[in-house]
N, C-alpha and C. Protein backbone atom coordinates (compact mmCIF):
# COMPACT_ATOMS: atom_id res chain seq x y z
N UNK A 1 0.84 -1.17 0.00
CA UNK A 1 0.00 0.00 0.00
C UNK A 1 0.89 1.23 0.00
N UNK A 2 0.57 1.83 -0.99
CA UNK A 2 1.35 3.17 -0.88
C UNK A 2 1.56 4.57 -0.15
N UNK A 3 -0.51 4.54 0.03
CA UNK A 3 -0.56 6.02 0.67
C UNK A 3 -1.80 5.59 1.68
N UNK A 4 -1.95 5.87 2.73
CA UNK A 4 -2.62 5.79 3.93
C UNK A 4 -4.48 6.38 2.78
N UNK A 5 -5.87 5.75 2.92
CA UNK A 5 -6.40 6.17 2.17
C UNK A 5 -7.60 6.43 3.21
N UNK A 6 -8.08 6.56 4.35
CA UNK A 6 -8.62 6.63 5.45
C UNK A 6 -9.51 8.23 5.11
N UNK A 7 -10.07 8.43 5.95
CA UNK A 7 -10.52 10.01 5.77
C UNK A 7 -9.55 11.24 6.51
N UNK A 8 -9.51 12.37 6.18
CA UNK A 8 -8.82 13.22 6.46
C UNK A 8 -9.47 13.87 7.75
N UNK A 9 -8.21 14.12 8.55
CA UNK A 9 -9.25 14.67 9.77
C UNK A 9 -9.54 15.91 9.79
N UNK A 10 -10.56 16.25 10.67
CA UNK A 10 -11.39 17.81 10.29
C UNK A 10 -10.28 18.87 10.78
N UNK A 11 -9.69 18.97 11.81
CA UNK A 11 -9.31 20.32 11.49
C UNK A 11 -7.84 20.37 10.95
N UNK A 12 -6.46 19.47 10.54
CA UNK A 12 -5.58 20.11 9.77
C UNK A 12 -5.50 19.18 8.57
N UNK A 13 -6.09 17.90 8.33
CA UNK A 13 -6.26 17.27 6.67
C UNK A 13 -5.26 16.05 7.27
N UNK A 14 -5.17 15.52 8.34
CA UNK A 14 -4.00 14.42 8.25
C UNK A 14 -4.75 13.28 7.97
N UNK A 15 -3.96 12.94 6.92
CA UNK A 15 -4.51 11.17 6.59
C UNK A 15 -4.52 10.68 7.45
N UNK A 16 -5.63 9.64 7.46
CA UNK A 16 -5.71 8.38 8.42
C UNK A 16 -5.51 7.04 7.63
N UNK A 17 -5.57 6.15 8.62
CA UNK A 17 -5.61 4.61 7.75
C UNK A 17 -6.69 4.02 8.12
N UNK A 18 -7.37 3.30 7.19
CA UNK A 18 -8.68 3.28 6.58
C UNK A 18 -8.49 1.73 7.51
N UNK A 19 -10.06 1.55 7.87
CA UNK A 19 -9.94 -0.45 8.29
C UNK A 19 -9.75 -1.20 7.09
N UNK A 20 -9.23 -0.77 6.01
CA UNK A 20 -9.60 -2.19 4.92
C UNK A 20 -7.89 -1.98 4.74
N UNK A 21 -6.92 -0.50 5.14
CA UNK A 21 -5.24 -0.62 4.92
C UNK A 21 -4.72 -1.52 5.66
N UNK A 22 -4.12 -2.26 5.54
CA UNK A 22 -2.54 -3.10 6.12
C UNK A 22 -1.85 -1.96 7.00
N UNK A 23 -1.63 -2.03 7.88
CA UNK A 23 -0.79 -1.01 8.88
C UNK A 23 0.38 -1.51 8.77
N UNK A 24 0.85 -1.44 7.82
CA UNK A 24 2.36 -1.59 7.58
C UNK A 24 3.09 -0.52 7.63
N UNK A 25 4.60 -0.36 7.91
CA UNK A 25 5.00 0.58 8.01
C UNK A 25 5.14 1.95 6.67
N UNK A 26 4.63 1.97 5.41
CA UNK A 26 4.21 2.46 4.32
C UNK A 26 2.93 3.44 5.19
N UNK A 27 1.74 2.31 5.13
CA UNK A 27 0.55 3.26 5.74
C UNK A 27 1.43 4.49 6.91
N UNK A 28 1.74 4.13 7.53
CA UNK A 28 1.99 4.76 8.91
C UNK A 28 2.61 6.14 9.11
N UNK A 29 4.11 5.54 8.14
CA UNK A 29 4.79 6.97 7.19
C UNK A 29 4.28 7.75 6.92
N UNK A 30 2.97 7.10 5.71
CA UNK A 30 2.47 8.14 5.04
C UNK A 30 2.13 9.12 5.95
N UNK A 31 1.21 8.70 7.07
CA UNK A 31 0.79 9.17 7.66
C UNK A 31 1.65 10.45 8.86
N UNK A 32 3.07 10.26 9.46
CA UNK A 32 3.82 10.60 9.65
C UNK A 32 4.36 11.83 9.13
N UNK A 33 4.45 11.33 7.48
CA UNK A 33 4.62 12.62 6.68
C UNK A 33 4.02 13.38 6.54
N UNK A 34 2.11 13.28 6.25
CA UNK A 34 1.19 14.33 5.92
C UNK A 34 1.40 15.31 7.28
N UNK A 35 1.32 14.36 8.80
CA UNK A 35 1.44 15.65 9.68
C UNK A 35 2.71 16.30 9.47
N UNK A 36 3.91 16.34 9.27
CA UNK A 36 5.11 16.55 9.31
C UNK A 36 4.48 18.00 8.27
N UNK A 37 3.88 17.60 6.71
CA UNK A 37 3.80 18.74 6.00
C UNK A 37 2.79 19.37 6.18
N UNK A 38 1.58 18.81 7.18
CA UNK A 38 0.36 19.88 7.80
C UNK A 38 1.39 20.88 8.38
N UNK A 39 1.67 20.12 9.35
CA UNK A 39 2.40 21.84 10.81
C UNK A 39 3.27 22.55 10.14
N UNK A 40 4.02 21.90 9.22
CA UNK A 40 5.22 22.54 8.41
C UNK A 40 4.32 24.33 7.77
N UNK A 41 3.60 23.59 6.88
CA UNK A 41 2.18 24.65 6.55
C UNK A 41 1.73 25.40 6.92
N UNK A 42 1.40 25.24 8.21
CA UNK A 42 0.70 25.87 9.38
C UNK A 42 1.54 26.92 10.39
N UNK A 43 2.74 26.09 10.17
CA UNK A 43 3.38 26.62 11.07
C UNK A 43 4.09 28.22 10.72
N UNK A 44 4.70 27.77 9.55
CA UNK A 44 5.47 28.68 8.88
C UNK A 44 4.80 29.44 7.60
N UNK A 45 4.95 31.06 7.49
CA UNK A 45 4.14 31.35 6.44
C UNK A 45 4.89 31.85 5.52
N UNK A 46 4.97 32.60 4.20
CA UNK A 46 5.33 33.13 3.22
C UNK A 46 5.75 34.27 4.17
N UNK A 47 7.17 34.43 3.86
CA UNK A 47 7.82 36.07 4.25
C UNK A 47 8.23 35.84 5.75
N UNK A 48 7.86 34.35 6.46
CA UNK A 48 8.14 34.66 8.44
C UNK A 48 9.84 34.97 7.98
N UNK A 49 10.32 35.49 9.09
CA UNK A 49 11.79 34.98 9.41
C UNK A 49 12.18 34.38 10.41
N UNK A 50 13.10 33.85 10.38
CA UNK A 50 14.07 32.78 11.65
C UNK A 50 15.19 32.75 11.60
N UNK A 51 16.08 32.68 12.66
CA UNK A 51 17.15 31.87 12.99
C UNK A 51 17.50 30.60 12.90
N UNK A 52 18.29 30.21 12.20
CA UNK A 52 18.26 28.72 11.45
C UNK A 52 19.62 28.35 12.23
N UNK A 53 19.42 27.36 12.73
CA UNK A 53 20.95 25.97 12.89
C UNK A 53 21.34 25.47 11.51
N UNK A 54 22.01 25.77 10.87
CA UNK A 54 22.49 24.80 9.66
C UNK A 54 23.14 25.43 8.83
N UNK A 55 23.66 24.52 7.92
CA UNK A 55 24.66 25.08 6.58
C UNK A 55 23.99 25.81 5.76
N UNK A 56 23.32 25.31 5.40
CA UNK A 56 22.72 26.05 4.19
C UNK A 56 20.97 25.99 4.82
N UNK A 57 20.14 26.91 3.55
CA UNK A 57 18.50 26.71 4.49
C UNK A 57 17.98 26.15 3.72
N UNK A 58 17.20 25.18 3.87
CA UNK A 58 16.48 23.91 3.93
C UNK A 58 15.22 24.50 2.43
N UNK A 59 15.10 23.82 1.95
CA UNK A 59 14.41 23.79 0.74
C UNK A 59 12.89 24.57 1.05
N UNK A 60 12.45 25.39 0.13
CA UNK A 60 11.36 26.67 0.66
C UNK A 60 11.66 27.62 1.16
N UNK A 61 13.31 27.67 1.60
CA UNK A 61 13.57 28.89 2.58
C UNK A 61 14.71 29.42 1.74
N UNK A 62 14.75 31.63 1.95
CA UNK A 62 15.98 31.66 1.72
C UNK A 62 16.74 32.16 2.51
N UNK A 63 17.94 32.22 2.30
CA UNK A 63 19.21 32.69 3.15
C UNK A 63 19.37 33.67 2.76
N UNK A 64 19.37 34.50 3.43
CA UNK A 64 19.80 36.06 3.63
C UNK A 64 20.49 36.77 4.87
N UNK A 65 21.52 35.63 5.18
CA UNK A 65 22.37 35.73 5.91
C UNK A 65 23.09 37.14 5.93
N UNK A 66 23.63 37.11 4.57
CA UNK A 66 24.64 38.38 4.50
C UNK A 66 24.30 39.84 4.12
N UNK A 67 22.74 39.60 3.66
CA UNK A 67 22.56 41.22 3.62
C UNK A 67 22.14 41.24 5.30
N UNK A 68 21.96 40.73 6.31
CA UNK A 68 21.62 40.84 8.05
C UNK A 68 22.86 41.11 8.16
N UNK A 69 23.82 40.85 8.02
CA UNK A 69 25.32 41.27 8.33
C UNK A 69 25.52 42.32 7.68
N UNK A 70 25.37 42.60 6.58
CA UNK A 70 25.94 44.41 5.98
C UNK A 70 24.82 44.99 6.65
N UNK A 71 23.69 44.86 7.52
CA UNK A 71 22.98 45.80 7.92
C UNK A 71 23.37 46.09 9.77
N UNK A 72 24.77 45.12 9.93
CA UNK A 72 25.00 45.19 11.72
C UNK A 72 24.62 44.06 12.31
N UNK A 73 24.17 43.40 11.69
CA UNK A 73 23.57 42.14 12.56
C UNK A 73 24.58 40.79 12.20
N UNK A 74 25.09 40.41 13.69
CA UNK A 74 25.82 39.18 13.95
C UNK A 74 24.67 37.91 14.42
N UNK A 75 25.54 36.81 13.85
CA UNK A 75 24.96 35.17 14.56
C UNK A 75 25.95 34.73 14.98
N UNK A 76 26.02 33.62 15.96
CA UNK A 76 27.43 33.18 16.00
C UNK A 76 27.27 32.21 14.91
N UNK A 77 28.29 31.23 15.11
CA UNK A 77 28.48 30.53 14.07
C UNK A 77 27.89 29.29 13.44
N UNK A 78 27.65 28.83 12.69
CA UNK A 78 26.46 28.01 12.48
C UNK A 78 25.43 28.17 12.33
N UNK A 79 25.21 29.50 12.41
CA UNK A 79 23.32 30.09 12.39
C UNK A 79 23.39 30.90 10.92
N UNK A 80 21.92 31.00 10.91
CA UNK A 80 21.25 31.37 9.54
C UNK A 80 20.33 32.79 9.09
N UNK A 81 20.02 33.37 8.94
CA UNK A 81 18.80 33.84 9.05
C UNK A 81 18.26 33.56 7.76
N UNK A 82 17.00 33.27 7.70
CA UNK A 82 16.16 32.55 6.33
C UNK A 82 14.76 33.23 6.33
N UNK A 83 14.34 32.92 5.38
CA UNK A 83 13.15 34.00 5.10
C UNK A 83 12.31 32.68 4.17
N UNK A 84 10.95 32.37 4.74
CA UNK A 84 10.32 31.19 4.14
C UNK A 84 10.13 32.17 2.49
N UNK A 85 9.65 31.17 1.27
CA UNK A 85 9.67 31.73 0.30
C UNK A 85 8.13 32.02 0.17
């Protein structure tokens, strides 16, 4: 089974697994993932900004690390500032 096919729940859309799916670890994922990209959604909007841990920023986001630095603004090291797209 590929994708969890259950009904979506009412208030953020997360798949469920249906009584007729195999609860195999496929169903479960799926399921795993849809919340992972509900809150992702929810959480974060077009234009937020953040402070990022990481090398580079994570796919949807951009780095605009260095115009925050020509404007005075330090991170220590390892940090980001990113701007969702």
């Amino acid at each position: 089974m590929a994708d969890a096919t259950g009904n979506p729940t009412t208030n953020y859309g997360f798949k469920t697994i249906d009584g007729s799916d195999t609860a195999g670890y496929t169903s479960i994922n799926s399921v795993i993932t849809s919340i992972d990209t509900e809150l992702e959604d929810l959480t974060f909007v077009t234009g937020m900004v953040i402070i990022y841990q990481g090398a580079a920023a994570p796919s949807g986001w951009t780095n605009f690390t260095s115009s925050m630095t020509s404007s005075g603004v330090t991170l220590p090291a390892g940090y980001l500032w990113i701007k969702k797209n």
